[in-house]
C-alpha atoms as a PDB file:
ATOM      1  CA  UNK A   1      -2.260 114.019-125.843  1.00  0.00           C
ATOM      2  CA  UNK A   2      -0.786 114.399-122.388  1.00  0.00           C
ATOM      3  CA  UNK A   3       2.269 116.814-122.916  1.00  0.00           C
ATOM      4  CA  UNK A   4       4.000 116.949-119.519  1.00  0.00           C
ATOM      5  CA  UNK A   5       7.902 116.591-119.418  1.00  0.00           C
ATOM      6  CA  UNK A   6       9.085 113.812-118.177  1.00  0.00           C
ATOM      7  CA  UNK A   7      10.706 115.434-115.362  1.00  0.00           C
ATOM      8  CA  UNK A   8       7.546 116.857-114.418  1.00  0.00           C
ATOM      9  CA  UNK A   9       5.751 112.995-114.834  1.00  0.00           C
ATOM     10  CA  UNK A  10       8.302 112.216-112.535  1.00  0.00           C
ATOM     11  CA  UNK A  11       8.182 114.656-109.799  1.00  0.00           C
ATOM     12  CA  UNK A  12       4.164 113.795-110.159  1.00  0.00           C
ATOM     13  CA  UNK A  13       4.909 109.829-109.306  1.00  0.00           C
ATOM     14  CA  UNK A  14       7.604 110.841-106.597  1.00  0.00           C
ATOM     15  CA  UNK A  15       6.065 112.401-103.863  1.00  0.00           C
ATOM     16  CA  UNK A  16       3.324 109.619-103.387  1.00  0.00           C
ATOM     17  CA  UNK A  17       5.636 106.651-103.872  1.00  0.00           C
ATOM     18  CA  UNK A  18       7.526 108.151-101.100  1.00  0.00           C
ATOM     19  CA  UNK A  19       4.557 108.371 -98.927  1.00  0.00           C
ATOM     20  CA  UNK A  20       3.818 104.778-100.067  1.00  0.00           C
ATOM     21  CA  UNK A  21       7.238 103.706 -99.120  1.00  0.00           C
ATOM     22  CA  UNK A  22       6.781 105.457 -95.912  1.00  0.00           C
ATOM     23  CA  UNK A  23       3.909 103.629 -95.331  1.00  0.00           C
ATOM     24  CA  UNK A  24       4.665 100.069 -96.396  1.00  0.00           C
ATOM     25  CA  UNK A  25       7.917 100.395 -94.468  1.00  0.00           C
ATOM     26  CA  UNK A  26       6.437 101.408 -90.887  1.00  0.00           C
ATOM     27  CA  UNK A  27       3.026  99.020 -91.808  1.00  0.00           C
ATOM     28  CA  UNK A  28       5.783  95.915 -91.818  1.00  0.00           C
ATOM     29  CA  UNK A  29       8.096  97.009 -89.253  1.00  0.00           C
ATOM     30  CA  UNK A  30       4.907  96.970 -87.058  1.00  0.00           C
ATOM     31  CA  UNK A  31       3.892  93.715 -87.944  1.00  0.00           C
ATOM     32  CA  UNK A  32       7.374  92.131 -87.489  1.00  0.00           C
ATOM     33  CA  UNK A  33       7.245  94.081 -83.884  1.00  0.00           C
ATOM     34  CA  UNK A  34       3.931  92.216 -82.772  1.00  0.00           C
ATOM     35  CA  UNK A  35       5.235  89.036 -84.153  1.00  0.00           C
ATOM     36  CA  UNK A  36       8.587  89.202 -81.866  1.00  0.00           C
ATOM     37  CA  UNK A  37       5.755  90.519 -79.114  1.00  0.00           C
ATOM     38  CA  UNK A  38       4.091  87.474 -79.568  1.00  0.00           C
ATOM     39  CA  UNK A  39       7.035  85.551 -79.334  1.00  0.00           C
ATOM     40  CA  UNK A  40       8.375  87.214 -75.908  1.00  0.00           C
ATOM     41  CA  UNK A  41       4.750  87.149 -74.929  1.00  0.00           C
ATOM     42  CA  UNK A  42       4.214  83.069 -74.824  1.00  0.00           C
ATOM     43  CA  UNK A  43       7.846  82.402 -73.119  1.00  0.00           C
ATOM     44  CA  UNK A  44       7.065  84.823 -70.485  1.00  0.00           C
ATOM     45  CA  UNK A  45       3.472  82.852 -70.107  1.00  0.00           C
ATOM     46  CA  UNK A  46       5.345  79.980 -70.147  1.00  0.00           C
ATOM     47  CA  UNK A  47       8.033  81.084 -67.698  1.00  0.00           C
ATOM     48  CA  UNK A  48       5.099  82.167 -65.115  1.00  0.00           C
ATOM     49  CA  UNK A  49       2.924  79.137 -65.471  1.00  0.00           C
ATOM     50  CA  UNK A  50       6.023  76.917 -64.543  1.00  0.00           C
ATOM     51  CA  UNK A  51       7.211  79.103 -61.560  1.00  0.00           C
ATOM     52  CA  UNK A  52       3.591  79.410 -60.307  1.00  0.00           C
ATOM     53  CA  UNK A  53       2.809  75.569 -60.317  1.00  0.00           C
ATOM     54  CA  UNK A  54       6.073  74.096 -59.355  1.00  0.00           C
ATOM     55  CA  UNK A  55       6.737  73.098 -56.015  1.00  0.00           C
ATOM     56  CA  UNK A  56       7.663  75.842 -52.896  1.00  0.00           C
ATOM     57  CA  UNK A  57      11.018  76.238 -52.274  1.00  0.00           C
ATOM     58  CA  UNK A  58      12.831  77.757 -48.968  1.00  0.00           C
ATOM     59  CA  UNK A  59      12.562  81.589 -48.614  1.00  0.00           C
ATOM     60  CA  UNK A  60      16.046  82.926 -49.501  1.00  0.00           C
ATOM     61  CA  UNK A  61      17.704  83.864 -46.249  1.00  0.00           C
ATOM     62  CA  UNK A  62      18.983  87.560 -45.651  1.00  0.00           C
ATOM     63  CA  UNK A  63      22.300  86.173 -46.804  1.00  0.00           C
ATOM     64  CA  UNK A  64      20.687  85.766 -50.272  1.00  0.00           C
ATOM     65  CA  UNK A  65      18.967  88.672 -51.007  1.00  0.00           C
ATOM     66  CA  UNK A  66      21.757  89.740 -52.898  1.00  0.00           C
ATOM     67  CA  UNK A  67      21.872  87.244 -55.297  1.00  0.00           C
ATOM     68  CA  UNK A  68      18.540  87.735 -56.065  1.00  0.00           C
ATOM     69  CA  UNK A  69      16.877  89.020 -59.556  1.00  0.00           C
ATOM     70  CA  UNK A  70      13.491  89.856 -60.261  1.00  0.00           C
ATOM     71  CA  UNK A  71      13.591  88.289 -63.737  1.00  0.00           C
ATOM     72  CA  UNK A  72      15.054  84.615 -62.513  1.00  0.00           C
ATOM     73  CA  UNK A  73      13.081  84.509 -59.318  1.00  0.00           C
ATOM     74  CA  UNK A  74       9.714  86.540 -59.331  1.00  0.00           C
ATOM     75  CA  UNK A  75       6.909  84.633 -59.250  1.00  0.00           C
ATOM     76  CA  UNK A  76       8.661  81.807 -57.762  1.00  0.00           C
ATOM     77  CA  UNK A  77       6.723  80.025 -54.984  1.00  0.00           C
ATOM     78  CA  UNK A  78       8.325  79.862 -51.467  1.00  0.00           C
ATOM     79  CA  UNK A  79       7.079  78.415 -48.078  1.00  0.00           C
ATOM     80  CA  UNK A  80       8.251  79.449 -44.709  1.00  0.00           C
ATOM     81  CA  UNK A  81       7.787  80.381 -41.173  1.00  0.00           C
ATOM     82  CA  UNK A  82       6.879  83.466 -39.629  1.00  0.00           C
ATOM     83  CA  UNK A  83       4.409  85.835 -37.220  1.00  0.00           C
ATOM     84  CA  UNK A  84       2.871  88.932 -38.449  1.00  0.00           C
ATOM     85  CA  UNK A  85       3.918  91.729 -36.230  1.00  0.00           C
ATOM     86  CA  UNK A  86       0.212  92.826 -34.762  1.00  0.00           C
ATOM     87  CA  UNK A  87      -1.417  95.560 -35.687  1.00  0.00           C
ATOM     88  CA  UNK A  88       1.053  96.392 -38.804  1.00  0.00           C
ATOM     89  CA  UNK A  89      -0.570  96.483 -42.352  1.00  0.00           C
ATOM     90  CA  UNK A  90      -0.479  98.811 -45.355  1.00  0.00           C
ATOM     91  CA  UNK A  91      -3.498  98.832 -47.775  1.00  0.00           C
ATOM     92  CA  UNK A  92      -2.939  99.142 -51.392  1.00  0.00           C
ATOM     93  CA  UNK A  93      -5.755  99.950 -53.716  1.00  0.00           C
ATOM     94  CA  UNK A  94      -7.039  97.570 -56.067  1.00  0.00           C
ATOM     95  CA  UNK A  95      -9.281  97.617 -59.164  1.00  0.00           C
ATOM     96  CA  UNK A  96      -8.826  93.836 -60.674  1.00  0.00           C
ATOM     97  CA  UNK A  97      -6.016  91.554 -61.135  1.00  0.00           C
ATOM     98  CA  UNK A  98      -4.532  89.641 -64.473  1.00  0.00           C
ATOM     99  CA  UNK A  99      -2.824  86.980 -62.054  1.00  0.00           C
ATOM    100  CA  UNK A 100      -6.160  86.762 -59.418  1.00  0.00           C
ATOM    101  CA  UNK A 101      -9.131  85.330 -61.236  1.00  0.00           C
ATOM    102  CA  UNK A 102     -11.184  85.320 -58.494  1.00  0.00           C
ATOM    103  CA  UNK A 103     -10.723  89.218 -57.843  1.00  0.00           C
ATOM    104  CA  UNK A 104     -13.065  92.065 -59.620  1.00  0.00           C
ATOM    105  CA  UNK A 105     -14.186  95.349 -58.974  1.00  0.00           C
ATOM    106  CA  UNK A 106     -12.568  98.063 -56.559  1.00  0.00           C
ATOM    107  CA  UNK A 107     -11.013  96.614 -52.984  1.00  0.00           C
ATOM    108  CA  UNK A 108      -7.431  96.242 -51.476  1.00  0.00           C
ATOM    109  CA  UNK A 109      -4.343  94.305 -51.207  1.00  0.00           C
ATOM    110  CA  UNK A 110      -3.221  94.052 -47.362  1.00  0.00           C
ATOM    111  CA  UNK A 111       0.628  94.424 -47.114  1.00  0.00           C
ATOM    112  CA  UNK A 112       1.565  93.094 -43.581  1.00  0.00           C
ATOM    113  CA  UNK A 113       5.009  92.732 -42.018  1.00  0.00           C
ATOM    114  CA  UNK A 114       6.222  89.319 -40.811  1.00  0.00           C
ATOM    115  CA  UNK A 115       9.442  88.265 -39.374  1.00  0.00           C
ATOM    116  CA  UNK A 116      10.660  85.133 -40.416  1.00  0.00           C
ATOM    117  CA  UNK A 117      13.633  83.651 -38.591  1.00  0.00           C
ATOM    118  CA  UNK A 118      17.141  83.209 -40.691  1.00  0.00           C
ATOM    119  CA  UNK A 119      15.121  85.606 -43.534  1.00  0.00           C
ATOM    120  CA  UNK A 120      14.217  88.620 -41.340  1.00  0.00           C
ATOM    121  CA  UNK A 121      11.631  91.179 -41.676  1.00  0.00           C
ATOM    122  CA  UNK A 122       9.207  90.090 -44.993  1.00  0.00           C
ATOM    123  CA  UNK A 123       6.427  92.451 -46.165  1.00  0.00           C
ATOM    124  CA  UNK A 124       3.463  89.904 -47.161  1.00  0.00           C
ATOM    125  CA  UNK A 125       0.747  90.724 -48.931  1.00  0.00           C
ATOM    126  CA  UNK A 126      -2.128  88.835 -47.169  1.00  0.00           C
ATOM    127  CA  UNK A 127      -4.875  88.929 -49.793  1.00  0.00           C
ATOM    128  CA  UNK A 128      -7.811  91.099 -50.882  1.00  0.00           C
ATOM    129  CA  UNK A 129     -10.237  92.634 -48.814  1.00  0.00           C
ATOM    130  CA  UNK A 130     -13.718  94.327 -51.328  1.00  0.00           C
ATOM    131  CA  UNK A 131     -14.236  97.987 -50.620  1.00  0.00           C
ATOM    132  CA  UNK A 132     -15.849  98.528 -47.398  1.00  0.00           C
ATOM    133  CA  UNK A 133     -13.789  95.772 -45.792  1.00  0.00           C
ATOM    134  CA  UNK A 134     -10.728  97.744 -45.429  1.00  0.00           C
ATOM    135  CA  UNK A 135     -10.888  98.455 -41.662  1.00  0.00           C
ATOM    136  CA  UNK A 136      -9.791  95.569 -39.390  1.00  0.00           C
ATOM    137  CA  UNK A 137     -11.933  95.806 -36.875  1.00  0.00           C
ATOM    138  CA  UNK A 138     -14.657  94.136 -39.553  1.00  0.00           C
ATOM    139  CA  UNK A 139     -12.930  91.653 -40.123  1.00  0.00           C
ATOM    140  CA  UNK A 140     -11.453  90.521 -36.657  1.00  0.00           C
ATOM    141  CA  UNK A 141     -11.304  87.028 -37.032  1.00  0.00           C
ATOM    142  CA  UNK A 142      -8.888  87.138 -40.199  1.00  0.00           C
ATOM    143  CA  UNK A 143      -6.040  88.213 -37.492  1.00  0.00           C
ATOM    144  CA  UNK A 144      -3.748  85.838 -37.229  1.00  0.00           C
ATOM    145  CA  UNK A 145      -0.863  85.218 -34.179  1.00  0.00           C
ATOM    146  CA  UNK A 146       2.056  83.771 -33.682  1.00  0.00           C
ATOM    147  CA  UNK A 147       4.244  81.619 -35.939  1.00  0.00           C
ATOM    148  CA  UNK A 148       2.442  80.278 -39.372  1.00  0.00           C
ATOM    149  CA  UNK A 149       3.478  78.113 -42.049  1.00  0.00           C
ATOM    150  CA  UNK A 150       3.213  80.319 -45.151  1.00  0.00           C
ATOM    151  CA  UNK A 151       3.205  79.766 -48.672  1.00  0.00           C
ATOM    152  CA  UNK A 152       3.057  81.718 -51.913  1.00  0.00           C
ATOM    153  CA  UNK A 153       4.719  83.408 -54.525  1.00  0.00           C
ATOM    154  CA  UNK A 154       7.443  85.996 -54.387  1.00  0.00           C
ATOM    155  CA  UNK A 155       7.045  89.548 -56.002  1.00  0.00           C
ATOM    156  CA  UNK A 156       9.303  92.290 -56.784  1.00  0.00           C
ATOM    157  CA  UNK A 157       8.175  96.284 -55.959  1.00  0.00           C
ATOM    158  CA  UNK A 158       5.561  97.622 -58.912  1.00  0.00           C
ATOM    159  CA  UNK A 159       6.440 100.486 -60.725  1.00  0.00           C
ATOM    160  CA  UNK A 160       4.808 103.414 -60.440  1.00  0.00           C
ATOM    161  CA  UNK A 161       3.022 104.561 -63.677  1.00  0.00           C
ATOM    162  CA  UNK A 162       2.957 108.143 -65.177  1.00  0.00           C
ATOM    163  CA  UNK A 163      -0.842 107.810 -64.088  1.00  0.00           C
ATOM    164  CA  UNK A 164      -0.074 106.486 -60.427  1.00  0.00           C
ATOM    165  CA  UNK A 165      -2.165 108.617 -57.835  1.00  0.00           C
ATOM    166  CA  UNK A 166       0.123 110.443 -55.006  1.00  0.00           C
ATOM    167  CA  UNK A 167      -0.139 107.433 -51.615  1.00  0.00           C
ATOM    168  CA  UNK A 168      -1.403 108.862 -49.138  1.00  0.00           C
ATOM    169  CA  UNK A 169       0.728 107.188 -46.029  1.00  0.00           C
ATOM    170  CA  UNK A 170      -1.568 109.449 -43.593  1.00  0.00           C
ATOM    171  CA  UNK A 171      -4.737 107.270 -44.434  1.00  0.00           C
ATOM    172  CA  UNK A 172      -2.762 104.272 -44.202  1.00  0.00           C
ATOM    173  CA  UNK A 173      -3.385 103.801 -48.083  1.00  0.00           C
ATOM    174  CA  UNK A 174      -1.002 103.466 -51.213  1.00  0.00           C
ATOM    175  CA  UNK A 175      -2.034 102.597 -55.167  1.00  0.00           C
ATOM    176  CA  UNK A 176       1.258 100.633 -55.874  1.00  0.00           C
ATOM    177  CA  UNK A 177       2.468  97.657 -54.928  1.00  0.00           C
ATOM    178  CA  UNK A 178       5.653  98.619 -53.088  1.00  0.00           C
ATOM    179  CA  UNK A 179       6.623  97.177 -50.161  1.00  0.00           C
ATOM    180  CA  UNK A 180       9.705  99.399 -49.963  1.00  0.00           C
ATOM    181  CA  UNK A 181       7.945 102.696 -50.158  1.00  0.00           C
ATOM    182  CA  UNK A 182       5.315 101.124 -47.142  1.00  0.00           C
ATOM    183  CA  UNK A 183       7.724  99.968 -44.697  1.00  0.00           C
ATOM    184  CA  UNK A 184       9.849 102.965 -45.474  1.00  0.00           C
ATOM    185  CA  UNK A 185       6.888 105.289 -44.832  1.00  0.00           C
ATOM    186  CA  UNK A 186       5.558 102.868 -41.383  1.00  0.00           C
ATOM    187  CA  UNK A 187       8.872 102.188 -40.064  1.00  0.00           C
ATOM    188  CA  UNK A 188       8.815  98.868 -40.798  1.00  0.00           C
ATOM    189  CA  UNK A 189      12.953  98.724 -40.858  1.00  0.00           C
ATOM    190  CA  UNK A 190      14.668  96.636 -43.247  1.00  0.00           C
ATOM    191  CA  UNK A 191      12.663  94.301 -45.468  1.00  0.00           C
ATOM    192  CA  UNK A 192      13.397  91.626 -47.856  1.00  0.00           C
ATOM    193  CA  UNK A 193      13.636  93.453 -51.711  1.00  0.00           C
ATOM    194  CA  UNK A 194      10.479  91.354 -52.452  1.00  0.00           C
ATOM    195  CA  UNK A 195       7.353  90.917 -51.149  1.00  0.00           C
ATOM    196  CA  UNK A 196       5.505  87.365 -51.247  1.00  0.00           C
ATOM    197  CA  UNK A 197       1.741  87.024 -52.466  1.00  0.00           C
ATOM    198  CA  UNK A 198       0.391  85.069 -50.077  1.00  0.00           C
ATOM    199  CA  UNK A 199      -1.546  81.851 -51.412  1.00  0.00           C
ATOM    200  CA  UNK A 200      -1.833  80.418 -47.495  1.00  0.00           C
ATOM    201  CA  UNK A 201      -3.292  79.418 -44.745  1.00  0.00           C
ATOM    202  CA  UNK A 202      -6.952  81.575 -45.267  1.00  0.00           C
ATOM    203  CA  UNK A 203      -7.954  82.969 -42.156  1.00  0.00           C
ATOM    204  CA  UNK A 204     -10.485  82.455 -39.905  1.00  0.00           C
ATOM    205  CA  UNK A 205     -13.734  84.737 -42.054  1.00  0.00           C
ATOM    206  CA  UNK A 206     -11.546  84.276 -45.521  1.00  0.00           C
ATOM    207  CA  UNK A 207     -10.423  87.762 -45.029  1.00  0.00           C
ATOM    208  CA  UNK A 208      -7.913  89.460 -46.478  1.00  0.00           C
ATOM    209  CA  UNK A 209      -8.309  86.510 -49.077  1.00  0.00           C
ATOM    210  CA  UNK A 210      -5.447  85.182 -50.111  1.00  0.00           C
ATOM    211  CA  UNK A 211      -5.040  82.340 -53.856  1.00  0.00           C
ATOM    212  CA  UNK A 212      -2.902  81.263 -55.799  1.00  0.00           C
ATOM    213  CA  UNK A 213      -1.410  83.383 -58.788  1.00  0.00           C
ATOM    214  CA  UNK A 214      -3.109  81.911 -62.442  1.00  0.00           C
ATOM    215  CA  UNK A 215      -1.271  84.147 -65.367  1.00  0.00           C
ATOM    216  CA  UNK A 216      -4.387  85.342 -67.478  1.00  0.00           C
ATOM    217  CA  UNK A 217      -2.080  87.396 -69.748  1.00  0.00           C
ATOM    218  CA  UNK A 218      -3.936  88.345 -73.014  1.00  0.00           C
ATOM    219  CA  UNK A 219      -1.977  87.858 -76.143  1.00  0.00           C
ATOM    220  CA  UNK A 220      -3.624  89.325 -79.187  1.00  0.00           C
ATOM    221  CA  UNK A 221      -0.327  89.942 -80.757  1.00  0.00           C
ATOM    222  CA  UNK A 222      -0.867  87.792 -83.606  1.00  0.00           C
ATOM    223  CA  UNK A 223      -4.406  89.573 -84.629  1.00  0.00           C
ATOM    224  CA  UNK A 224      -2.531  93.136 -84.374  1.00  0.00           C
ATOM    225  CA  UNK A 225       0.169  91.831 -86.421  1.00  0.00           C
ATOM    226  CA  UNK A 226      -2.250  90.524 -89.232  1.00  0.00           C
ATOM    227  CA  UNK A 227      -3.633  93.830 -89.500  1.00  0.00           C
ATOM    228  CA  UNK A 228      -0.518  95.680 -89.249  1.00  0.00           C
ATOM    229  CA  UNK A 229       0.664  93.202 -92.726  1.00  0.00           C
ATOM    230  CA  UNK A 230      -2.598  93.355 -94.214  1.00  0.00           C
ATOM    231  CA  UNK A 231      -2.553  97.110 -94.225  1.00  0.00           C
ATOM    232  CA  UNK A 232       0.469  96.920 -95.878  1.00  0.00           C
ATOM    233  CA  UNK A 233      -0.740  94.659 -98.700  1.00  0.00           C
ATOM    234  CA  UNK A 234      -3.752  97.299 -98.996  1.00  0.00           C
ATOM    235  CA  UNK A 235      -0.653  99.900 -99.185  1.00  0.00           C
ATOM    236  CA  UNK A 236       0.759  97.876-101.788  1.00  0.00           C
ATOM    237  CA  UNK A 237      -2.387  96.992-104.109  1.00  0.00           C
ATOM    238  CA  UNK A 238      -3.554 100.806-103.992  1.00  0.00           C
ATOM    239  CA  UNK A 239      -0.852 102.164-104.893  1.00  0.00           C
ATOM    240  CA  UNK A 240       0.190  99.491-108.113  1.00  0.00           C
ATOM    241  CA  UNK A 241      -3.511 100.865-109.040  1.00  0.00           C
ATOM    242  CA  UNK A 242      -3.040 104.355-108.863  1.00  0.00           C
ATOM    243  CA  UNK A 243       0.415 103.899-111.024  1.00  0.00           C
ATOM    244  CA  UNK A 244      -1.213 101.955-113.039  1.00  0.00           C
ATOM    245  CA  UNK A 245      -3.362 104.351-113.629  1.00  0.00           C
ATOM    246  CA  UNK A 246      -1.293 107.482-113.902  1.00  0.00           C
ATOM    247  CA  UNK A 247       0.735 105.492-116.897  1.00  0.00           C
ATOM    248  CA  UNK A 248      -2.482 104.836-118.477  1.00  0.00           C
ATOM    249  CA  UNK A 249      -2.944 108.503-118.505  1.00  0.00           C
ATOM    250  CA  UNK A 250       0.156 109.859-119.362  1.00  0.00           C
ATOM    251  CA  UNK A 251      -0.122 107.719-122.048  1.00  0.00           C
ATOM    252  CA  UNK A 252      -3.121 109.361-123.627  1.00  0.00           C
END
C-alpha cells in the first residue's frame, strides 16, 4: 500500500500540471495567433490584389506628398509623364521576388531618377536586369530619352533588415530598396517619399525588365495553427493519462 501523505501526493501532481498548464496555455495562444495571422494575412492579399489590378490613377503632385501613407496608397497603380535624367541609376541587388513571378535567381533592380512635371523629381525603379547585365553599356538599347508615358505601381522605402549587407554607394550598388538612401547618397535632390515599380513601356532589348506586380504571398497560417491546437490536445490527452495513472497508483 502506497503510504505517501497527501501533501506529499500533492506536491508530486503539482509541479507537472504546472508544466502542463504552461504548455497548453502557450500551445493555444499560438494557435489563436496564426488564426488572427491568417485573418490579417487574406485582407492584406485582398487589399494588394485590388490596388494592383485597378485602374492607374494620376501621380500625386508634390503638393500631395504629404497626405500620403504607405498603408492607404502603396501598391497603388499610377500613370504619368516624365524623362529619366541620363546617365542616373542606382542598382539594388536582387535574389527573387514574392510580387515578380517572372523573376528568379540573383540580378538587380535599376532605380533611375525621372522628373515628372507638377510631381517633381521621382526615383523609378525600371525593372530587373540578371547578373552579368548590370553594366549599361550591355544593354544600350534599353536607354530611354525624353518624355514617356509611364505606368506602374507606387512603393514606399524597404526596411533594412538586421541581416541587410552595408550598400556600397562607391560601386554604384545597394541591397535595399530605398530610394531615399540612393538619391541621398547620388545627389539626386529631393524625391517623391515613394518610389514607383515600373510595369511600362519595355524598352527597346526588354532590359531592365519591367511587369506588373502579382501578390504571391504564401499563407500557411492555417496549417501552423492546426499544429499549434493539435499539440495542445496531445498536451491535454498525455497528461489526463499520466494522472490517471498516478491515482491508479496511489491507490494501490
Amino acid at each position: 500500500m502506497n503510504e505517501a501523505l497527501p501533501s506529499e501526493r500533492r506536491a508530486g501532481v503539482m509541479l507537472p500540471s504546472v508544466f502542463a498548464l504552461v504548455a497548453l496555455t502557450a500551445f493555444i495562444g499560438l494557435g489563436t495567433w496564426q488564426v488572427e495571422r491568417k485573418a490579417w494575412k487574406e485582407a492584406l492579399i485582398l487589399t494588394l490584389e485590388r490596388r494592383v489590378s485597378a485602374p492607374p490613377v494620376p501621380l500625386p503632385t508634390r503638393e500631395q506628398w504629404p497626405t500620403l501613407d504607405s498603408a492607404r496608397d502603396e501598391f497603388r497603380r499610377v500613370t504619368f509623364s516624365a524623362a529619366f535624367v541620363p546617365g542616373e541609376e542606382a542598382l539594388v541587388y536582387a535574389s527573387g521576388s514574392a510580387l515578380r513571378d517572372d523573376v528568379s535567381g540573383p540580378g538587380y533592380w535599376v532605380f533611375a531618377v525621372a522628373r515628372a512635371p507638377l510631381v517633381g523629381s521621382v526615383v523609378v525603379n525600371r525593372g530587373f536586369v540578371p547578373e552579368g547585365r548590370q553594366d549599361p553599356e550591355s544593354r544600350a538599347a534599353g536607354e530611354l530619352n525624353g518624355p514617356l508615358t509611364m505606368v506602374g505601381a507606387m512603393r514606399w522605402p524597404e526596411p533594412r533588415g538586421s541581416f541587410s549587407p552595408t550598400d556600397l554607394p562607391e560601386r554604384n550598388l545597394w541591397f535595399v530598396r530605398d530610394q531615399m538612401a540612393i538619391a541621398a547618397a547620388k545627389g539626386w535632390g529631393e524625391v517623391a517619399p515613394f518610389f514607383v515599380e515600373l510595369e511600362g513601356p519595355t524598352p527597346p532589348g526588354g532590359l531592365p525588365h519591367p511587369a506588373a506586380l502579382k501578390p504571391t504571398l504564401r499563407n500557411e497560417h492555417l496549417q501552423y495553427a492546426i499544429t499549434w491546437y493539435g499539440l495542445a490536445v496531445v498536451v491535454s490527452v498525455m497528461f489526463a493519462v499520466w494522472l490517471h495513472s498516478r491515482r491508479r497508483a496511489d491507490a494501490i
